[in-house]
Protein backbone atom coordinates (compact mmCIF):
# COMPACT_ATOMS: atom_id res chain seq x y z
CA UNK A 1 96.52 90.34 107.18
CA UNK A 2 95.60 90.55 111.03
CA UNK A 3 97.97 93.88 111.08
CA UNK A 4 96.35 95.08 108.69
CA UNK A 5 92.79 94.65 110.19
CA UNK A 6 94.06 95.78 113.79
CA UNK A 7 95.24 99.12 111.63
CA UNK A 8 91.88 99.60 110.23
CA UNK A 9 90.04 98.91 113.12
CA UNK A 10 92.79 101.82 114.93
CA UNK A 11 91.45 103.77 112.36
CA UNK A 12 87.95 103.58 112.59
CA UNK A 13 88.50 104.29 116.51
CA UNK A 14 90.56 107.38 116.27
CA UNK A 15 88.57 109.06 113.37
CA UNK A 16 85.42 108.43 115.90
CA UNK A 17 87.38 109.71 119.00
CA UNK A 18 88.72 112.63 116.98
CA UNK A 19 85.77 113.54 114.83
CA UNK A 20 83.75 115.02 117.96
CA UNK A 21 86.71 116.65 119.40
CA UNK A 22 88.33 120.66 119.39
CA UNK A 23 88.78 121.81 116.88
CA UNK A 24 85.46 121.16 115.82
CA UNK A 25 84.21 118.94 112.72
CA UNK A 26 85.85 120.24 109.35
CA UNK A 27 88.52 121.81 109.19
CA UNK A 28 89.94 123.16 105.92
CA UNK A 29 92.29 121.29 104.04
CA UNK A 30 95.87 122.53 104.11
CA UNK A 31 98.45 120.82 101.39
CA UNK A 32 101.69 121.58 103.25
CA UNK A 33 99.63 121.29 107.14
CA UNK A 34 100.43 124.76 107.13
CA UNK A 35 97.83 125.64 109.47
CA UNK A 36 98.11 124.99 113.51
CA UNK A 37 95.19 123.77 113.90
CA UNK A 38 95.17 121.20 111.18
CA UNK A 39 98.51 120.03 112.47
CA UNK A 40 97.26 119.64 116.29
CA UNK A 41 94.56 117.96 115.37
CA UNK A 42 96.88 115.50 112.63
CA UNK A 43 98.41 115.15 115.95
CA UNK A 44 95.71 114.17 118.00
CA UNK A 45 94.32 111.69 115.86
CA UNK A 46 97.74 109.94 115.18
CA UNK A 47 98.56 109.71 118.95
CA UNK A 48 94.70 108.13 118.98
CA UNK A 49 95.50 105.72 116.54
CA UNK A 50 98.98 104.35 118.19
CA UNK A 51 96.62 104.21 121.10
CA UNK A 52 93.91 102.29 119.85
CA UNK A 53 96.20 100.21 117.67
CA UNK A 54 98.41 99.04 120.48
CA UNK A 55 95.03 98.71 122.58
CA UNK A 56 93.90 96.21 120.51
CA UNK A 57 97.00 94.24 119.96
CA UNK A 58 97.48 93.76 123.37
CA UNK A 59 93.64 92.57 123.71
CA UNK A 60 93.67 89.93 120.65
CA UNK A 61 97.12 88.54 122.09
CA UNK A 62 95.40 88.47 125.93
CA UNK A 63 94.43 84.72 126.06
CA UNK A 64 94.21 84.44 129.70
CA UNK A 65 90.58 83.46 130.26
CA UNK A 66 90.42 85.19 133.34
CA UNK A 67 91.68 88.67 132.24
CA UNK A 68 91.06 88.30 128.31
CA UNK A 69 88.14 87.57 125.65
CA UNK A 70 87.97 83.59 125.18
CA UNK A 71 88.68 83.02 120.92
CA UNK A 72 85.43 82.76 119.38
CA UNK A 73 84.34 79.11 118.66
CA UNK A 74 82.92 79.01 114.83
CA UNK A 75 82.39 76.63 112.58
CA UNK A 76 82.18 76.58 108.48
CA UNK A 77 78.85 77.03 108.45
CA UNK A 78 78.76 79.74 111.14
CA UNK A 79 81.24 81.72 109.04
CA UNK A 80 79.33 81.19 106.02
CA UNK A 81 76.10 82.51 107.47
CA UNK A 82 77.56 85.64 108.64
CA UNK A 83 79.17 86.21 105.15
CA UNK A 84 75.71 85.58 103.54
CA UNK A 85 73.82 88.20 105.93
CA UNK A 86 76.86 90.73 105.26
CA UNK A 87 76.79 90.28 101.43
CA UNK A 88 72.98 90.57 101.46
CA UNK A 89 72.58 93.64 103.79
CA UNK A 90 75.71 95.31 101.49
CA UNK A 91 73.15 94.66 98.71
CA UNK A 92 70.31 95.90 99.81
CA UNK A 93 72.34 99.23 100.90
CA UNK A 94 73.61 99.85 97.79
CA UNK A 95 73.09 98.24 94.47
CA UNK A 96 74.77 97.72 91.62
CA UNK A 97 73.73 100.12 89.00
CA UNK A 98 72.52 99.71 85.85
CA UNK A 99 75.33 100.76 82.90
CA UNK A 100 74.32 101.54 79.82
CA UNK A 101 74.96 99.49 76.92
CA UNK A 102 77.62 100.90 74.87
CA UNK A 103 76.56 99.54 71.67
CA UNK A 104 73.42 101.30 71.41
């Protein structure tokens, strides 16, 4: 599960990095990556994700307390808190909507 977190995170990162960078924004969307600029920047942003991935590896397996972040200290009801304010902001953002009741 932790790979799979430090992958999305890696993610996140390089789409940031890369979304800013030439070639500009959108670019079209090309089945076979026929185009050279769609491959360079596939390219780009899979060289920034290896980067960011193994970035962030190396900084959650850093426990040196000098050179590295200390692990954070939470409790249960710490953790449930945070869950709480997440669920409750992701509510407020975007509701459920109503459905229609297929009977009538």
């Amino acid at each position: 599960m932790e790979k799979l977190l430090v992958m999305y995170v890696a993610a996140q990162l390089a789409q940031a990095a890369a979304g800013s960078a030439a070639p500009a924004g959108s670019l079209p969307i090309s089945a076979d990556i026929s185009d050279a600029n769609v491959r360079a920047k596939n390219l780009m942003v899979w060289e920034d994700f290896r980067i960011f991935y193994h970035a962030i590896l190396k900084a959650l397996a850093d426990d040196n307390p000098d050179t590295g972040w200390p692990p954070p200290k939470l409790d249960a009801g710490t953790v449930s808190s945070v869950v709480g304010k997440v669920l409750r902001g992701v509510a407020a953002v975007a509701p459920v909507p109503h459905l229609p009741d297929p009977g009538k």
